[in-house]
C-alpha atoms as a PDB file:
ATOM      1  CA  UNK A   1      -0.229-136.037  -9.300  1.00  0.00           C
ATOM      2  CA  UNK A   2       1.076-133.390 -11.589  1.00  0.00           C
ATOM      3  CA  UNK A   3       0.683-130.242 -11.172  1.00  0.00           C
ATOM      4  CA  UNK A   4       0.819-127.076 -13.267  1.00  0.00           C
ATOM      5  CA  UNK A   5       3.182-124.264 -12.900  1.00  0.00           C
ATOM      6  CA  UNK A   6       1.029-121.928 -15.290  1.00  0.00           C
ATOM      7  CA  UNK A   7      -0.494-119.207 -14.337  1.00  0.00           C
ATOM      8  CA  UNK A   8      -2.729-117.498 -16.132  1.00  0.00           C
ATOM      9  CA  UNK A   9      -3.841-113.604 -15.602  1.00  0.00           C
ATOM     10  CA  UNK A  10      -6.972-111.651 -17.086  1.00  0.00           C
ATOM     11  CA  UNK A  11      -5.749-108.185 -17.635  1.00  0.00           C
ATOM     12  CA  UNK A  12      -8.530-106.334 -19.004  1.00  0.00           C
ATOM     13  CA  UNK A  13      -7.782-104.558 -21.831  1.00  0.00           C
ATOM     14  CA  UNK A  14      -8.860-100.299 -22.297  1.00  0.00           C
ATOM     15  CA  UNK A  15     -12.384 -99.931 -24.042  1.00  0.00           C
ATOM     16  CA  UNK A  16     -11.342 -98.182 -27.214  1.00  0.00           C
ATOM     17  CA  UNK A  17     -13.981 -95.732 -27.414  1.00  0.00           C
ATOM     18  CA  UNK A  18     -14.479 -92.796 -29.925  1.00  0.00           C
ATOM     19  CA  UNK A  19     -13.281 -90.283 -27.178  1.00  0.00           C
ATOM     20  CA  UNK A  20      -9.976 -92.587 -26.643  1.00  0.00           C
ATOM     21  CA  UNK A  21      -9.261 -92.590 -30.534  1.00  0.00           C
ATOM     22  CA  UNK A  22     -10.098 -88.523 -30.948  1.00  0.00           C
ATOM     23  CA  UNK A  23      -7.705 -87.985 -27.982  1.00  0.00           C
ATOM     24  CA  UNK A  24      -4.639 -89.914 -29.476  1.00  0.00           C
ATOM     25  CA  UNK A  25      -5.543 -89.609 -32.983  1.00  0.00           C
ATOM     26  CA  UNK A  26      -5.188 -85.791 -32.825  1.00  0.00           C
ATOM     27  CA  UNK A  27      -2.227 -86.287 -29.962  1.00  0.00           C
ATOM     28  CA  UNK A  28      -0.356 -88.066 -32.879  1.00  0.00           C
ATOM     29  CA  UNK A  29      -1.376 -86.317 -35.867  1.00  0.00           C
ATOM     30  CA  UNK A  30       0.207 -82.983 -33.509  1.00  0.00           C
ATOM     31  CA  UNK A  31       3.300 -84.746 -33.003  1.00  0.00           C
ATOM     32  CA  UNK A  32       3.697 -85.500 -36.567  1.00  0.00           C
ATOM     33  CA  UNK A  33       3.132 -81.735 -37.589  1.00  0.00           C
ATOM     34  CA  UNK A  34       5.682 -80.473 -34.637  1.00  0.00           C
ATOM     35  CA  UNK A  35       8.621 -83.846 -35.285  1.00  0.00           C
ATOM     36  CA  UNK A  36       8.538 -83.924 -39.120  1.00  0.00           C
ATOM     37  CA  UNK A  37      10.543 -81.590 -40.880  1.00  0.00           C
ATOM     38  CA  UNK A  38       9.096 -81.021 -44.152  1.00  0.00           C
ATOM     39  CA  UNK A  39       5.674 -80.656 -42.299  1.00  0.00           C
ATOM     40  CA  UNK A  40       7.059 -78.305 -39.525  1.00  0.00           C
ATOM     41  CA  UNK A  41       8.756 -75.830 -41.445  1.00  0.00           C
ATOM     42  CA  UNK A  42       4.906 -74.653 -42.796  1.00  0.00           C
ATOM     43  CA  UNK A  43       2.990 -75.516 -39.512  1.00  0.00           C
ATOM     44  CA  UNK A  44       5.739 -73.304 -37.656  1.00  0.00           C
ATOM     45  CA  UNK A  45       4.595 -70.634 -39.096  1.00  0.00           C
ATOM     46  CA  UNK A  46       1.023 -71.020 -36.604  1.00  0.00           C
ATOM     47  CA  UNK A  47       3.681 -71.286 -33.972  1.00  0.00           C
ATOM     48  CA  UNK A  48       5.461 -67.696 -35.016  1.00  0.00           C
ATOM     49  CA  UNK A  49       1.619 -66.434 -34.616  1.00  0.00           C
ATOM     50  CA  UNK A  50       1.188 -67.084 -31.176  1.00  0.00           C
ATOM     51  CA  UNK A  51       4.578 -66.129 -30.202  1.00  0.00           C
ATOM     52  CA  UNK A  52       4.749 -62.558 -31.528  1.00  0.00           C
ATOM     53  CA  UNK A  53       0.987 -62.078 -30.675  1.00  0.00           C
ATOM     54  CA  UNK A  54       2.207 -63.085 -27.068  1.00  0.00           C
ATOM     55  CA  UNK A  55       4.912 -60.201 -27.153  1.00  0.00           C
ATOM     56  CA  UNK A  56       1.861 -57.866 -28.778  1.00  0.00           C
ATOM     57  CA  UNK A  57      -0.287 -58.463 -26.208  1.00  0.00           C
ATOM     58  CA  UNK A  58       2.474 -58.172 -23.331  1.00  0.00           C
ATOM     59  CA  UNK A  59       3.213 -55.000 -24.745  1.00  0.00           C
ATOM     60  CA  UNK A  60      -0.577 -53.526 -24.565  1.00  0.00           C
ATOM     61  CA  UNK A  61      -0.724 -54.844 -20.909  1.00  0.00           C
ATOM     62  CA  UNK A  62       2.262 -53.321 -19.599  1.00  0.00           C
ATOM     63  CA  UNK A  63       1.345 -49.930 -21.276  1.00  0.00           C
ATOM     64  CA  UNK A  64       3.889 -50.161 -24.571  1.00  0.00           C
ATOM     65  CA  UNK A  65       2.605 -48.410 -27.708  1.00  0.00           C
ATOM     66  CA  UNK A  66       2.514 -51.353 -30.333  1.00  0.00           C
ATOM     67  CA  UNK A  67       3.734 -50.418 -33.552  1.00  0.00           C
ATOM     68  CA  UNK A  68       3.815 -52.677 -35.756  1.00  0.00           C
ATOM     69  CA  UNK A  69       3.774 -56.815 -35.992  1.00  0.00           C
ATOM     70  CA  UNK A  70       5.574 -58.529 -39.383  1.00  0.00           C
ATOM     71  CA  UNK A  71       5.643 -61.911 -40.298  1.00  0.00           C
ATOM     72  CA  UNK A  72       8.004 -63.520 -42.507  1.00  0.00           C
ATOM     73  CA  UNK A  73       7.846 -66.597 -44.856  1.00  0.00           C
ATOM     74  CA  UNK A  74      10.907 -67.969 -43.280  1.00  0.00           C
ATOM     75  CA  UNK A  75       8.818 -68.581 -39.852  1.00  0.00           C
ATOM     76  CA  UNK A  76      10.681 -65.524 -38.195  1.00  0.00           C
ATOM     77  CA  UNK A  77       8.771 -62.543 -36.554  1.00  0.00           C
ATOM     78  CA  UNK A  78       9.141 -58.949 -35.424  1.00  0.00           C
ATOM     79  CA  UNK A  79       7.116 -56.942 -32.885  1.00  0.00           C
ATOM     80  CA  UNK A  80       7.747 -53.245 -32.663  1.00  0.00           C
ATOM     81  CA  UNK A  81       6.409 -51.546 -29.384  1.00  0.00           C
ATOM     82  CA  UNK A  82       7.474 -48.244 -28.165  1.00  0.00           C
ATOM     83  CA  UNK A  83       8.311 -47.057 -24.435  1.00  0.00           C
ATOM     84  CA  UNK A  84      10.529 -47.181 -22.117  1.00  0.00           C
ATOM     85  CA  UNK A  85      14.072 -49.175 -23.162  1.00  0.00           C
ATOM     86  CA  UNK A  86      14.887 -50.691 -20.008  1.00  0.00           C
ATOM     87  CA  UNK A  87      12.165 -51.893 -16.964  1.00  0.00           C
ATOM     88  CA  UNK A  88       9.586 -54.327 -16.093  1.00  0.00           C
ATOM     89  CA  UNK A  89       7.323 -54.008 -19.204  1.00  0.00           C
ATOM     90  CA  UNK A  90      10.232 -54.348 -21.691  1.00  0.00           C
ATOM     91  CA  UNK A  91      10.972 -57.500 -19.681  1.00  0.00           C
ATOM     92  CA  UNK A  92       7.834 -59.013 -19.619  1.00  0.00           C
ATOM     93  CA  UNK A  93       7.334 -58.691 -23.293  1.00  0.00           C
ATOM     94  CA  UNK A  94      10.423 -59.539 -24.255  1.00  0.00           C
ATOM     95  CA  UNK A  95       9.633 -62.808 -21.757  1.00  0.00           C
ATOM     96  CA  UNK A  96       6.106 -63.781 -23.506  1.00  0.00           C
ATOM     97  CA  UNK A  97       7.389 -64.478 -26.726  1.00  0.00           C
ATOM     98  CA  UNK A  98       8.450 -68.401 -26.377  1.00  0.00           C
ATOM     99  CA  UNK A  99       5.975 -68.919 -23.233  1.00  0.00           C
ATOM    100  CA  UNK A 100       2.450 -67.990 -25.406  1.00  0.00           C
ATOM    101  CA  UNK A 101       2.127 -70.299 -27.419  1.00  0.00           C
ATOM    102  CA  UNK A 102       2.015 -73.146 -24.850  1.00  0.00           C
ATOM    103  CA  UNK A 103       0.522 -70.784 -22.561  1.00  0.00           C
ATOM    104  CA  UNK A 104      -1.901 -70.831 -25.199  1.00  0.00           C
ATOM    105  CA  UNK A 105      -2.326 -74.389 -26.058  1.00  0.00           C
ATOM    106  CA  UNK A 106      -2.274 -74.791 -21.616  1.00  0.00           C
ATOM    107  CA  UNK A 107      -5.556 -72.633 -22.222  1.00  0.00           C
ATOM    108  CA  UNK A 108      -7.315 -74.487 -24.828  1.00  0.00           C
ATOM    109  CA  UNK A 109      -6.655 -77.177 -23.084  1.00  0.00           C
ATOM    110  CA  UNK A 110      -8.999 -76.528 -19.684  1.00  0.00           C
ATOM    111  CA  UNK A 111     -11.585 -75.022 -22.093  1.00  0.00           C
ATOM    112  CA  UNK A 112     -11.635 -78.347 -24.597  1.00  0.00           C
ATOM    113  CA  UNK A 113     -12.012 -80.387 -20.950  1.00  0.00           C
ATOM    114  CA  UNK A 114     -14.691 -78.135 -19.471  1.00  0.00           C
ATOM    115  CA  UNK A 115     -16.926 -78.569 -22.982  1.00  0.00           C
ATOM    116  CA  UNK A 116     -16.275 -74.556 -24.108  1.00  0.00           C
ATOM    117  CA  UNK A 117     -14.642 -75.678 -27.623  1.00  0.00           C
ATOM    118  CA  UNK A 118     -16.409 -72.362 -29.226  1.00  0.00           C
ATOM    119  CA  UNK A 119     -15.736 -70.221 -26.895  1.00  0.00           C
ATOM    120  CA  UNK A 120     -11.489 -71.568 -27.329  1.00  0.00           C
ATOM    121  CA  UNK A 121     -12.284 -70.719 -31.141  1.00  0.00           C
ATOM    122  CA  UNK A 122     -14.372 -67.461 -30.991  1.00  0.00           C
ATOM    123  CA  UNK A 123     -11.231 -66.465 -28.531  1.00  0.00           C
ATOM    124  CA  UNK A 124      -8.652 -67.352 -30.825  1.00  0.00           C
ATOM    125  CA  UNK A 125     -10.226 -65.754 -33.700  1.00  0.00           C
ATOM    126  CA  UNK A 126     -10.833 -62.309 -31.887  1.00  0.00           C
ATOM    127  CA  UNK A 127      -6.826 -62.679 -30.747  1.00  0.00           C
ATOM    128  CA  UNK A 128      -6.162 -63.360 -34.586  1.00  0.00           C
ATOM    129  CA  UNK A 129      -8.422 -60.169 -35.682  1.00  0.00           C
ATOM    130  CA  UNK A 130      -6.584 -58.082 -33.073  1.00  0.00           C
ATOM    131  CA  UNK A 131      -3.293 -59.176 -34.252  1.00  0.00           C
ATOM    132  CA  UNK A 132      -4.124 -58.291 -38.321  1.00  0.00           C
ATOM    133  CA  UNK A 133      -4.724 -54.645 -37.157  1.00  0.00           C
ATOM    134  CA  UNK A 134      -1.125 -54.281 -36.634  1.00  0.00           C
ATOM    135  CA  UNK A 135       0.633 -56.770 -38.814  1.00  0.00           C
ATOM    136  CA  UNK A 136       2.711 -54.506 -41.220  1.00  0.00           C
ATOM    137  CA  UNK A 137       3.524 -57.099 -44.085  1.00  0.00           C
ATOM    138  CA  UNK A 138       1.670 -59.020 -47.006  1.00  0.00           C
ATOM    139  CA  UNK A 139       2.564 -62.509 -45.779  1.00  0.00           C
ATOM    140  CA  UNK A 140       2.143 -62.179 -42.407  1.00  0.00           C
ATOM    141  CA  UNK A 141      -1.541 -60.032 -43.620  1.00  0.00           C
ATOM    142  CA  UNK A 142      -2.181 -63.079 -45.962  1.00  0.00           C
ATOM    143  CA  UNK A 143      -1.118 -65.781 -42.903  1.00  0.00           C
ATOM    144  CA  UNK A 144      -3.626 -64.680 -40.208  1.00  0.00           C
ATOM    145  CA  UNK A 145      -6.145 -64.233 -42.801  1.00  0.00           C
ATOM    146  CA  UNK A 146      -5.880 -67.840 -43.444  1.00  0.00           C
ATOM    147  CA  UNK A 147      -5.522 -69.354 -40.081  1.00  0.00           C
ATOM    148  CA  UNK A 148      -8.498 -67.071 -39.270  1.00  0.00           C
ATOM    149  CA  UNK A 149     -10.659 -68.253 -41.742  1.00  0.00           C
ATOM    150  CA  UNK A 150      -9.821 -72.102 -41.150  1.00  0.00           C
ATOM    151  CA  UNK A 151     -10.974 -71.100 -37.751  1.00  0.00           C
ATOM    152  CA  UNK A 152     -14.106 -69.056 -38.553  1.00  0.00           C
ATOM    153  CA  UNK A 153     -14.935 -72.356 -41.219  1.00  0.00           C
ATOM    154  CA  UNK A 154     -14.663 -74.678 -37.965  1.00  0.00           C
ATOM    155  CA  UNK A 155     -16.534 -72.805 -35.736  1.00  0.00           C
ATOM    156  CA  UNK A 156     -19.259 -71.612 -37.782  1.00  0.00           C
ATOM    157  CA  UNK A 157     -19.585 -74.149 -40.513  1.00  0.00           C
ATOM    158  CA  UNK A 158     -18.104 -77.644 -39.539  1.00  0.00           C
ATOM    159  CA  UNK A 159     -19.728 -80.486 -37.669  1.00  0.00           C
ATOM    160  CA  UNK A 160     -19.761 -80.828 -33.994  1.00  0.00           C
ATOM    161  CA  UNK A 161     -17.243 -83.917 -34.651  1.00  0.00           C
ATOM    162  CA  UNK A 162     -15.099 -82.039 -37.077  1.00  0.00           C
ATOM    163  CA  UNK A 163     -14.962 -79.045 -34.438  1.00  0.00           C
ATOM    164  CA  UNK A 164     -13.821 -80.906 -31.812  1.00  0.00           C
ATOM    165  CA  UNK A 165     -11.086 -83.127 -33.928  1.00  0.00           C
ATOM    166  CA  UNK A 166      -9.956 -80.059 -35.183  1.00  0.00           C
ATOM    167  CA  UNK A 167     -10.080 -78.203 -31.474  1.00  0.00           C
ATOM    168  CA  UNK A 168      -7.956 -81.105 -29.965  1.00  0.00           C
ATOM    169  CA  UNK A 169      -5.524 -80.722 -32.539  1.00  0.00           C
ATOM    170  CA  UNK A 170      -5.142 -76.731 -32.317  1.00  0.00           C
ATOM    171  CA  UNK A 171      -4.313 -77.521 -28.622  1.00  0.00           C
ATOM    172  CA  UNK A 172      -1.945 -80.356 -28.661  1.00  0.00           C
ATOM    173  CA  UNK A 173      -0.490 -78.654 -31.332  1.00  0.00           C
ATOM    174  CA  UNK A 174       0.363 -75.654 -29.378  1.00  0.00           C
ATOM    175  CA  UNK A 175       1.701 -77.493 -26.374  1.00  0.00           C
ATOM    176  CA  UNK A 176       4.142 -79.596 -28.196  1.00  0.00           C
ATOM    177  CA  UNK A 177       5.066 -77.101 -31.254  1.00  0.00           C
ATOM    178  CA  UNK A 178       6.064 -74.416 -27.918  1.00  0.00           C
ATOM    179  CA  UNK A 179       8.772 -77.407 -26.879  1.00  0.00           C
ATOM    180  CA  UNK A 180      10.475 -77.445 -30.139  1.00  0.00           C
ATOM    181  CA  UNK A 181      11.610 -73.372 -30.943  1.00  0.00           C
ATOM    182  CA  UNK A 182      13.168 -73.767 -27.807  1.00  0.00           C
ATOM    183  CA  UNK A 183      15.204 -76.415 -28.341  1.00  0.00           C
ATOM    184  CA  UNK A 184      15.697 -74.564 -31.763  1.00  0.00           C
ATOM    185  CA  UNK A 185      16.369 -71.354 -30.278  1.00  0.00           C
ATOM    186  CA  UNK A 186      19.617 -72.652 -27.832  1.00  0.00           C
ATOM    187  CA  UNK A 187      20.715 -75.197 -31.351  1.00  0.00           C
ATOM    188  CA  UNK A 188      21.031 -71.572 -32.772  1.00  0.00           C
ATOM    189  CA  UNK A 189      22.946 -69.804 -29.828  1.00  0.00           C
ATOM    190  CA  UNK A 190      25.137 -72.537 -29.484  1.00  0.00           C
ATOM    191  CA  UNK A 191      26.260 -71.737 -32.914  1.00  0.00           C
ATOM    192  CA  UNK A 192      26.426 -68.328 -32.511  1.00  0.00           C
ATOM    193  CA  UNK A 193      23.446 -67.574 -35.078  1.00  0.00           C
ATOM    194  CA  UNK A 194      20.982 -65.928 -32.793  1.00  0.00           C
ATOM    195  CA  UNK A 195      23.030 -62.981 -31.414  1.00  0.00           C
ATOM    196  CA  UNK A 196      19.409 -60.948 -30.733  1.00  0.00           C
ATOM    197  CA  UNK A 197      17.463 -63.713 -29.659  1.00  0.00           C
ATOM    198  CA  UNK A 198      14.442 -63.280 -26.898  1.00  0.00           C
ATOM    199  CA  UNK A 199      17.249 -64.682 -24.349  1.00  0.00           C
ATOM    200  CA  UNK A 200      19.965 -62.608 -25.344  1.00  0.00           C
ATOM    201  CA  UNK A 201      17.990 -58.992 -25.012  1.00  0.00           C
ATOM    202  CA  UNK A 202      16.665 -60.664 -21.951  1.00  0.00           C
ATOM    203  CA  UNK A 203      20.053 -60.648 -19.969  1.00  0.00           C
ATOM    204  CA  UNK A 204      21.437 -57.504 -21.634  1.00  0.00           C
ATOM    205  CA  UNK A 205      18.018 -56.401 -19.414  1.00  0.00           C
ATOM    206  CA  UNK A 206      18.308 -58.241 -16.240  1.00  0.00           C
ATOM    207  CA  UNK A 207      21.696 -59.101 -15.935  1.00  0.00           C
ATOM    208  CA  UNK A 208      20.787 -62.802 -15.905  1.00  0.00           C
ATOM    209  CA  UNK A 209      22.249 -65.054 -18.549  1.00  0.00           C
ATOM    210  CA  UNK A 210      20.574 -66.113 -21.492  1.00  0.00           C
ATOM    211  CA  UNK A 211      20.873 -70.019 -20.606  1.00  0.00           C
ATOM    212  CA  UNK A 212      18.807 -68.851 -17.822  1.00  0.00           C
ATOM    213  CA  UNK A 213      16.109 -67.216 -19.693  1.00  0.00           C
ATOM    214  CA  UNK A 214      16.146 -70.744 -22.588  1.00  0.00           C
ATOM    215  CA  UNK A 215      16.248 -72.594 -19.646  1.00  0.00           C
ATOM    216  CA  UNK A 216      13.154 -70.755 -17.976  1.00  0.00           C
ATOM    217  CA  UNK A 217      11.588 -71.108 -21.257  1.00  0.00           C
ATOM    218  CA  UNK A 218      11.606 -74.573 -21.526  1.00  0.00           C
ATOM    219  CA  UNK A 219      10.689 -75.369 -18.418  1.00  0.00           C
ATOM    220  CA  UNK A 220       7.364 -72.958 -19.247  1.00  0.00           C
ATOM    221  CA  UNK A 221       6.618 -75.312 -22.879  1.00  0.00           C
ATOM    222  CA  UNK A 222       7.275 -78.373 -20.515  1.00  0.00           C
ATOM    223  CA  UNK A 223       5.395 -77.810 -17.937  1.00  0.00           C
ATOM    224  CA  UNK A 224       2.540 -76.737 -19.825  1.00  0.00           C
ATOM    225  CA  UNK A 225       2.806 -80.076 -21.889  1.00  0.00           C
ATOM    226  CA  UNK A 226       2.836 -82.232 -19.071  1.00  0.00           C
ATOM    227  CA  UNK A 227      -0.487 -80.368 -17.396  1.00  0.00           C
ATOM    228  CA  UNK A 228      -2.601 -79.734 -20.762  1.00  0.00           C
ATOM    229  CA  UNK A 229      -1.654 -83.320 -21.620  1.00  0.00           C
ATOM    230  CA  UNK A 230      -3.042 -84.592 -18.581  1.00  0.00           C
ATOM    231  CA  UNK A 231      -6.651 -82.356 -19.811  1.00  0.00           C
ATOM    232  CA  UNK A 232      -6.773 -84.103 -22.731  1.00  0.00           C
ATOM    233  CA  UNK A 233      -6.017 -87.197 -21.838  1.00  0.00           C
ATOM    234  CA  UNK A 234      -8.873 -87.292 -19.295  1.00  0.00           C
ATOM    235  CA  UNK A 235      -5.933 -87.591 -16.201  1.00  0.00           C
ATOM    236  CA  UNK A 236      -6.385 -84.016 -14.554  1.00  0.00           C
ATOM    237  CA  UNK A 237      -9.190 -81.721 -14.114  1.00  0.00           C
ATOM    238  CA  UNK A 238      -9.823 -77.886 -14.064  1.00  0.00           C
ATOM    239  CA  UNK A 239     -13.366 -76.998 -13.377  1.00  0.00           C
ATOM    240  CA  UNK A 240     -13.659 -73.510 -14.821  1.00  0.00           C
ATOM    241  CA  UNK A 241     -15.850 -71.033 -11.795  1.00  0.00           C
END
C-alpha cells in the first residue's frame, strides 16, 4: 500500500469587507502622500499646519502672548509668542512643535474608532479658524483657508462614505507625515543646515542635547503610529467616557 506524504491545510482566507478596503485603502493612499516626493513637498505643507498650531496652542496654555503665526510656501513655519525667555512654558512650546501633529492624528484616531468622525472635523476646523486669527502672511492666510474649506465641504456637504474615506485619511496622514520631518529635521542637523531648529533652542534651554530632544521626538511620531494604527486597523480599543 502506498501512502501519501501530502498534506493538505485549509487556511481561511480574511473576508475582504468594505471596512477592510477603507482601512488600507486610505492607510496606503497616506503613505503615498507622506513617501513620495513630488507629492510630499505640497501635502507637507498640512503637516507645517499642525506643527506651528501645536507651538500656538502651547503657547496660549502656558500663558505666552501669541503674536503672530506665518506660513511659508517652502513648507517652513514661524510662531512668535511673547514672555518669559527661559522656563517651563518656553520649553513646552518649543517641545510641541514636531509632537502635534501625530499627537493630532493619535487623536483622530480614538475619535474615527469610537464613531465621532464630525466631531474630529468640527474640532479640526475650529483649531484651523483659531489658527487664521493670528497667521500674519498671505500664503499661510490663503493655506488654512483652503484646508478649512476642504474640511467644512466634508463635513457639511459630502456623503457619509466620502466623510469617513476622507476622515481615515486626515488621520493616517497625520501619524505617518509626523515620522518623516523628523527624520528630515536630524538629515538637516547632520549637515549643519538647521542651526535654530526646535532641538537646538531646546538644549540651549535645558542643557540637554539636541539628539536628545530629535530622539524624544521620534519616539513621540512612533509611538503614536504604532497606537493610532492599531485604532484603525480594528487591533486596539479606546472607549471614549
Amino acid at each position: 500500500m502506498r501512502l501519501s506524504r501530502r498534506v493538505c491545510f485549509d487556511v481561511p482566507m480574511p473576508e475582504l469587507t468594505h471596512e477592510v478596503v477603507i482601512t488600507w485603502g486610505t492607510a496606503l493612499a497616506a503613505f503615498l502622500a507622506v513617501a513620495l516626493h513630488g507629492i510630499w513637498r505640497y501635502t507637507r505643507n498640512v503637516i507645517t499646519i499642525a506643527h506651528e498650531g501645536g507651538h500656538a496652542l502651547m503657547a496660549v496654555l502656558t500663558g505666552r502672548r501669541l503674536s503672530s503665526i506665518k506660513l511659508h510656501s517652502d513648507t517652513s513655519g514661524l510662531t512668535v509668542s511673547r514672555g518669559k525667555p527661559r522656563g517651563p512654558g518656553m520649553v513646552l512650546t518649543a517641545l510641541a512643535g514636531y509632537v502635534a501633529p501625530s499627537l493630532l492624528g493619535f487623536g483622530a484616531a480614538v475619535l474615527i474608532t469610537n464613531d465621532q468622525i464630525r466631531l474630529m472635523l468640527w474640532i479640526s476646523i475650529a483649531f484651523l479658524a483659531a489658527m487664521l486669527v493670528m497667521v500674519r502672511n498671505v500664503f499661510g492666510f490663503v493655506s488654512i483657508i483652503i484646508t478649512g474649506v476642504a474640511m467644512f465641504v466634508i463635513s457639511f456637504v459630502a456623503s457619509q462614505e466620502v466623510r469617513d474615506t476622507a476622515a481615515y485619511v486626515f488621520a493616517w496622514f497625520l501619524l505617518l507625515g509626523g515620522v518623516r520631518p523628523v527624520w528630515e529635521l536630524q538629515v538637516k542637523r547632520w549637515r549643519r543646515q538647521a542651526p535654530r531648529s526646535d532641538a537646538d533652542q531646546l538644549a540651549w534651554l535645558t542643557g540637554v542635547p539636541a539628539l536628545g530632544w530629535v530622539t524624544l521626538f521620534g519616539l513621540v511620531s512612533l509611538a503614536a503610529l504604532v497606537g493610532g494604527g492599531a485604532l484603525l486597523l480594528g487591533r486596539w480599543s479606546t472607549p471614549l467616557l
